[in-house]
N, C-alpha and C. Protein backbone atom coordinates (compact mmCIF):
# COMPACT_ATOMS: atom_id res chain seq x y z
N UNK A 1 -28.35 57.06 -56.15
CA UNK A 1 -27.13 56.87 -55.40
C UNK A 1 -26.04 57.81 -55.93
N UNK A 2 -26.14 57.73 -57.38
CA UNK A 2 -24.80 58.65 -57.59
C UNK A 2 -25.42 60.36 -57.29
N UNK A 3 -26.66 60.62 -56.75
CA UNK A 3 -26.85 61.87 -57.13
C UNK A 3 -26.28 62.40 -55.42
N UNK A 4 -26.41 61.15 -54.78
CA UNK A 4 -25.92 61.49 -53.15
C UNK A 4 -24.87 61.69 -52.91
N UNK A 5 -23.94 60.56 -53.69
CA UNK A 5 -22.35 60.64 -53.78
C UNK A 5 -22.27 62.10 -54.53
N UNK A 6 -22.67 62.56 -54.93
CA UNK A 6 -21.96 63.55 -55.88
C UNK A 6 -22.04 64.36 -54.74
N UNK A 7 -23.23 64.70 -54.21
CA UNK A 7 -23.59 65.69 -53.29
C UNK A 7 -22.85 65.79 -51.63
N UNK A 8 -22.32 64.28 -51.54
CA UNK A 8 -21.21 64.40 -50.67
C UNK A 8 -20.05 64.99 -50.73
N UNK A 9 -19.62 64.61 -52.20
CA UNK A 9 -18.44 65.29 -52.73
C UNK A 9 -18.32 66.78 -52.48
N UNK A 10 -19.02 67.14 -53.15
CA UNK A 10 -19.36 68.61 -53.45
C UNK A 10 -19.64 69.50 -51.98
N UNK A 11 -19.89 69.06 -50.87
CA UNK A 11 -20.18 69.33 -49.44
C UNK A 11 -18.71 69.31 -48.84
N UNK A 12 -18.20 68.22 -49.39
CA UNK A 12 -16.72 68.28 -48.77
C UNK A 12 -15.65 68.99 -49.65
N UNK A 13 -15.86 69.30 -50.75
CA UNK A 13 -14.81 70.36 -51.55
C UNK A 13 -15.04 71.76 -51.00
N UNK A 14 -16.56 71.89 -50.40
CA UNK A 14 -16.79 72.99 -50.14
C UNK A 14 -15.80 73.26 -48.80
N UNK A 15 -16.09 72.33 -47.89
CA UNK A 15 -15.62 72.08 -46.79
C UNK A 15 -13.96 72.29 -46.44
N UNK A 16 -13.39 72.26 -47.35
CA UNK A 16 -11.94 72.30 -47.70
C UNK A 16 -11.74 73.53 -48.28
N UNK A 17 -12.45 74.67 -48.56
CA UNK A 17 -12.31 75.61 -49.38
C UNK A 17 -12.48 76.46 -48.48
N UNK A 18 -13.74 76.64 -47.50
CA UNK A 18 -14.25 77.57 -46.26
C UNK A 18 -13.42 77.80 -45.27
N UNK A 19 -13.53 78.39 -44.63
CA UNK A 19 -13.07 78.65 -43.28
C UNK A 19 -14.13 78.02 -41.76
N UNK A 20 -15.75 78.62 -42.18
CA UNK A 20 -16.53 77.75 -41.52
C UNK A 20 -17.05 76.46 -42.13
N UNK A 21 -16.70 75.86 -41.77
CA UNK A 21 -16.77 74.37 -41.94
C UNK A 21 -17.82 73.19 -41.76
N UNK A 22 -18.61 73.71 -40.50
CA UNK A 22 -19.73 73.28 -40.24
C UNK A 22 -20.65 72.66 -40.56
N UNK A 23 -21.34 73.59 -41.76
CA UNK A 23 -22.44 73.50 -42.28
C UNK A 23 -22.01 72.77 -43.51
N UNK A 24 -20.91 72.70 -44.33
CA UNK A 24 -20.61 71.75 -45.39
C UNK A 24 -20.93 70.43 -44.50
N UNK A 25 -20.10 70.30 -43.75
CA UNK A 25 -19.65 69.18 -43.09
C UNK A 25 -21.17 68.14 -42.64
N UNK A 26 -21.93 69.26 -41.98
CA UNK A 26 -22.89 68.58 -41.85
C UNK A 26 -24.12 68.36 -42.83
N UNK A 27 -23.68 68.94 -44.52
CA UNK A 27 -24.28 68.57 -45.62
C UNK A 27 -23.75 67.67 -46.20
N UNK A 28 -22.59 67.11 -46.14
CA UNK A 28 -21.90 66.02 -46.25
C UNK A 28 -22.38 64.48 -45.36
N UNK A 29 -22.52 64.80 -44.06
CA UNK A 29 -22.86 63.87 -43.14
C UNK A 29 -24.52 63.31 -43.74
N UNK A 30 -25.14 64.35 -44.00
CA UNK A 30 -26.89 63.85 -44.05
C UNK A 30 -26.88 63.06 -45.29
N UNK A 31 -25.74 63.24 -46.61
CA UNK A 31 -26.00 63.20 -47.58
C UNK A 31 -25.22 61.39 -47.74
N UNK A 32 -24.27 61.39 -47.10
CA UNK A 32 -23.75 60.40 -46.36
C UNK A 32 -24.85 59.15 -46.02
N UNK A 33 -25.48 59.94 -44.83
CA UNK A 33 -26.59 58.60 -44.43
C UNK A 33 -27.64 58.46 -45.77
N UNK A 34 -28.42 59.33 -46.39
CA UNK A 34 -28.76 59.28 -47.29
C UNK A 34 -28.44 57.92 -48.66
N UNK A 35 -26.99 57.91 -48.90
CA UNK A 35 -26.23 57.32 -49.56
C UNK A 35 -26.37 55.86 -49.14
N UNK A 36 -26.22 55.76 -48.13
CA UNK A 36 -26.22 54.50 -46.98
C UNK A 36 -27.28 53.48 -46.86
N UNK A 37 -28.69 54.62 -47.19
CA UNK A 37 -30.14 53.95 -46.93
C UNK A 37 -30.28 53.45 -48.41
N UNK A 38 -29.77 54.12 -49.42
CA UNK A 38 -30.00 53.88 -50.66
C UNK A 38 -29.06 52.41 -50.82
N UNK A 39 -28.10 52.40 -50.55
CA UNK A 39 -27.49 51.09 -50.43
C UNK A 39 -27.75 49.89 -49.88
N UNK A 40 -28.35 50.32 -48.71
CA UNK A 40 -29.02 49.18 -48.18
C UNK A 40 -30.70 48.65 -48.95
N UNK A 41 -31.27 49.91 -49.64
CA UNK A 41 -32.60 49.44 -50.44
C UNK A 41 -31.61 48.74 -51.96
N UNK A 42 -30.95 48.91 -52.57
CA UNK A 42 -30.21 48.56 -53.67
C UNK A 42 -30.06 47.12 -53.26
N UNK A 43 -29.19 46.84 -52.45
CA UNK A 43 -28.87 45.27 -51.84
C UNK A 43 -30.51 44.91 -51.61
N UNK A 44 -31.39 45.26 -51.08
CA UNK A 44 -32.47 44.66 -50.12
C UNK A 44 -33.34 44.05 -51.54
N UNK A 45 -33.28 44.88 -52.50
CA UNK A 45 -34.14 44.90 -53.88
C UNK A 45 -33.17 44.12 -54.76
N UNK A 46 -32.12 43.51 -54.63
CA UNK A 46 -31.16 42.67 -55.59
C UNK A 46 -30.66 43.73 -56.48
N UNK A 47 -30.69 44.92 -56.48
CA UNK A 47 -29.95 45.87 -57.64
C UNK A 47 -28.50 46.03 -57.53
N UNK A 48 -28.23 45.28 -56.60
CA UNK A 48 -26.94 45.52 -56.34
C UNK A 48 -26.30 44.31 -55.52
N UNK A 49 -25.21 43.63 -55.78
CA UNK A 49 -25.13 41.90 -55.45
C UNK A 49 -24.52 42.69 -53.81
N UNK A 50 -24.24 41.32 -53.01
CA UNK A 50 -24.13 41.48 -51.71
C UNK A 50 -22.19 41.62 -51.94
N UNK A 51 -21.75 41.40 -52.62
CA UNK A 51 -19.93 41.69 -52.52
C UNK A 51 -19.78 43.00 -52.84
N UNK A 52 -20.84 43.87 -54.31
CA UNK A 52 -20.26 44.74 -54.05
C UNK A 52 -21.14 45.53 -52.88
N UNK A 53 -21.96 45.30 -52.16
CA UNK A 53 -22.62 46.42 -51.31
C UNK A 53 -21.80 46.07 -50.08
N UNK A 54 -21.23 45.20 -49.88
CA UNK A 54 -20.33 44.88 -48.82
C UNK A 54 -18.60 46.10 -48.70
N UNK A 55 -18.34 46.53 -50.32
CA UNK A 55 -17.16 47.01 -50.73
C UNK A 55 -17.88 48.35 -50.32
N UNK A 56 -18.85 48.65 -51.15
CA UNK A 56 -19.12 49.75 -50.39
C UNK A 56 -19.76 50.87 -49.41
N UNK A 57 -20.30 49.83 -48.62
CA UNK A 57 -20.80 49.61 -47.02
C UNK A 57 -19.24 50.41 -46.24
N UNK A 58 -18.23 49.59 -46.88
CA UNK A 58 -17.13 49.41 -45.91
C UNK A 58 -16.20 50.92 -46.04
N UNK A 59 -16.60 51.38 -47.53
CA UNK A 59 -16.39 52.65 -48.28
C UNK A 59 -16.71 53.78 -47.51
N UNK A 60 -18.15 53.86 -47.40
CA UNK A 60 -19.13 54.70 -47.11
C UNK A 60 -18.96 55.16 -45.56
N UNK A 61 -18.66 53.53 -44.79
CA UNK A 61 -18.23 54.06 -43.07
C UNK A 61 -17.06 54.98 -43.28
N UNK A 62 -15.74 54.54 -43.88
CA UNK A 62 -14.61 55.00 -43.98
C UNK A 62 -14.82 56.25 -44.09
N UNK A 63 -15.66 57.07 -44.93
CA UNK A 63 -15.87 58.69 -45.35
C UNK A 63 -16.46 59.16 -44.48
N UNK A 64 -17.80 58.37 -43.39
CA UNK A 64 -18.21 58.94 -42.42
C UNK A 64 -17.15 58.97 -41.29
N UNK A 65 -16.34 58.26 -41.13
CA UNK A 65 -15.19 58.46 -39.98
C UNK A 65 -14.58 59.82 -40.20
N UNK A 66 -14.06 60.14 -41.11
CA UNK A 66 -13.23 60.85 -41.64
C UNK A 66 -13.93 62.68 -41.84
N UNK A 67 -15.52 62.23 -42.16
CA UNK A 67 -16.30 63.48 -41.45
C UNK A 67 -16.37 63.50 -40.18
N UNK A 68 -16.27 62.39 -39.39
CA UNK A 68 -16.65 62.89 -38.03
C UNK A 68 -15.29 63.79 -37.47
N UNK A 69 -14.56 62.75 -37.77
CA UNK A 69 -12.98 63.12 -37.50
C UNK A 69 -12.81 64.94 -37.50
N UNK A 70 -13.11 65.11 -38.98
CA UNK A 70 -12.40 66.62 -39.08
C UNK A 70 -13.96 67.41 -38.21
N UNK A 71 -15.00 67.15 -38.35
CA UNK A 71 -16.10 67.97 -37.42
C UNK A 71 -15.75 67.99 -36.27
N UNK A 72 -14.81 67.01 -35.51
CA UNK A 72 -14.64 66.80 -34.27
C UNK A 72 -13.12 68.01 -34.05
N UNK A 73 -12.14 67.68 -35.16
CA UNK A 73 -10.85 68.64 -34.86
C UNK A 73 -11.63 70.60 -35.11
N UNK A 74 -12.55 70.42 -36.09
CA UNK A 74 -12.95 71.63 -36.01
C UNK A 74 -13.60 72.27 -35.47
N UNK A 75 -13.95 71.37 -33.91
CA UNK A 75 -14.92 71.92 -32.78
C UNK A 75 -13.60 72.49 -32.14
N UNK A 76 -12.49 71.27 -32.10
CA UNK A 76 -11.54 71.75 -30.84
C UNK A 76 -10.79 73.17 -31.14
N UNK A 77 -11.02 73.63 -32.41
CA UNK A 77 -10.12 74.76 -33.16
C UNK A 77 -10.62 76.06 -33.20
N UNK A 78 -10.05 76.98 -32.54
CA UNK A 78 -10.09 78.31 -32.34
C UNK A 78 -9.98 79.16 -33.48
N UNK A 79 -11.26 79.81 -34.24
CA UNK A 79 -10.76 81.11 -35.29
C UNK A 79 -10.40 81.95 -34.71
């Protein structure tokens, strides 16, 4: 899990640094769901109690909004 989170991170610093945006963005997104499935096997296997996978279930949507968001302003945007 943390090796996904990191790898989200790191997709979106990139993402903020580029000009094309894209391809971070959508290494961010895969790495994202990635993160997501691992959370849901963590909870499913008891490695992880149901309050906090609930905290960050609720985490994890929040960052995918926020990728979709800017993938979506950076379709509408003209270089």
């Amino acid at each position: 899990m943390e090796s996904a989170a990191l790898e989200v991170l790191e997709a979106l610093t990139e993402a903020a640094y580029t000009k094309d945006r894209a391809a971070p963005l959508r290494r961010a997104a895969l790495a994202l769901q990635r993160l997501r499935l691992l959370l849901r096997l963590a909870k499913d296997v008891k490695a992880l109690d149901f309050k906090r996978y609930g905290h960050a279930a609720v985490t994890v949507d929040e960052i995918g909004r926020m990728i979709g968001g800017w993938s979506r302003h950076d379709k509408g945007r003209t270089v």
